[in-house]
Protein backbone atom coordinates (compact mmCIF):
# COMPACT_ATOMS: atom_id res chain seq x y z
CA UNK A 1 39.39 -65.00 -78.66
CA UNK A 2 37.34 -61.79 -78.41
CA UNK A 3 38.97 -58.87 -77.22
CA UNK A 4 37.23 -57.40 -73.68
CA UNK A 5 37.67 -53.56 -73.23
CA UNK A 6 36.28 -51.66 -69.82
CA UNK A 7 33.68 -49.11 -71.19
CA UNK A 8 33.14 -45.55 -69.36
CA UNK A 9 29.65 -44.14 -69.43
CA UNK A 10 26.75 -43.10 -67.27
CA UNK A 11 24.67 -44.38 -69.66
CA UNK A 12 26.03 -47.99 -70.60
CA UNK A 13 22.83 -49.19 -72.30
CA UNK A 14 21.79 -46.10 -74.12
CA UNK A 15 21.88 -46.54 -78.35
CA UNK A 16 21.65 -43.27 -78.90
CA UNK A 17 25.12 -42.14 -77.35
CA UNK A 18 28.04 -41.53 -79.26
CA UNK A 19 31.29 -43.71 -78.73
CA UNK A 20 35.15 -43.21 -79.28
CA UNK A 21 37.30 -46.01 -78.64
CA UNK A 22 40.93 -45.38 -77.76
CA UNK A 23 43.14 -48.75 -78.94
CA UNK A 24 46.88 -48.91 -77.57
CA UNK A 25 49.28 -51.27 -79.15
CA UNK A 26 48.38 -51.16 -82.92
CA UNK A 27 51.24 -49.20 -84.23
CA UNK A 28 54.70 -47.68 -82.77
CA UNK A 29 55.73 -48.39 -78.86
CA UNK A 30 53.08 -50.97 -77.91
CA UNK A 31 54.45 -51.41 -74.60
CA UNK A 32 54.26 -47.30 -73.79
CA UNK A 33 50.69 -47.06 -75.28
CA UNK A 34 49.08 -49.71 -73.03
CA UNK A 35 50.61 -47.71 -70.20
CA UNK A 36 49.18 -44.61 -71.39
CA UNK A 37 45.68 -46.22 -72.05
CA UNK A 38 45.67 -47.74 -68.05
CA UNK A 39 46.99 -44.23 -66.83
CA UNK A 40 43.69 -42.53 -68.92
CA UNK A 41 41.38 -44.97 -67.15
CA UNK A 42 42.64 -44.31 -64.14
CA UNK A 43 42.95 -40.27 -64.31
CA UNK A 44 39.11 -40.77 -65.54
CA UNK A 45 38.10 -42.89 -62.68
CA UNK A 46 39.85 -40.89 -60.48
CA UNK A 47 38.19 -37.34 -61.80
CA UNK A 48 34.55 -38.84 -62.25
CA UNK A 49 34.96 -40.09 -58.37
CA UNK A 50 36.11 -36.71 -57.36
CA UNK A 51 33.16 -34.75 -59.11
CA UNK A 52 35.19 -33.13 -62.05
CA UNK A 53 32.81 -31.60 -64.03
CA UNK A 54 34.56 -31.62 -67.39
CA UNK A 55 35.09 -35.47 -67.11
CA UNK A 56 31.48 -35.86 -65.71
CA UNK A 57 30.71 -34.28 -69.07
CA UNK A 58 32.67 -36.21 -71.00
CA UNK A 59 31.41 -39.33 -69.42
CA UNK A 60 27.90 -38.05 -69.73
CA UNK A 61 27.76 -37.56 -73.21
CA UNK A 62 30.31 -40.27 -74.88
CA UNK A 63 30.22 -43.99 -74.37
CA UNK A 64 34.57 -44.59 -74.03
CA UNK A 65 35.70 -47.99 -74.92
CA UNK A 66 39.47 -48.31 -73.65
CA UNK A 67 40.82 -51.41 -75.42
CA UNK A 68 44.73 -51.99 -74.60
CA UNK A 69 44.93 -54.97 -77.54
């Protein structure tokens, strides 16, 4: 089974983009770090909807992979 993660980016095909990937659940309180992960991917939604500029920047220039495996 391969893991699916959403992805944030304005720029979803672009190679040349750096990435970070935030992983909940490997070590310590798995239960409290999936919760954490879903509550960043929703603040980010949220901001990027409501024309934050420092998340619009952060979305601009990283490619975010939020996996919660």
């Amino acid at each position: 089974m391969t893991p699916v993660s959403p992805m944030l980016s304005s720029h979803p095909v672009d190679q040349g983009e750096l990435e970070f990937r935030y992983t909940a659940g490997l070590h310590g309180n798995e239960a409290l770090g999936r919760e954490l992960l879903l509550m960043l991917m929703q603040f980010l939604c949220k901001e990027y909807n409501d024309n934050n500029p420092r998340v619009h920047r952060l979305v601009a220039g990283i490619r975010i992979h939020l996996c919660s495996v």
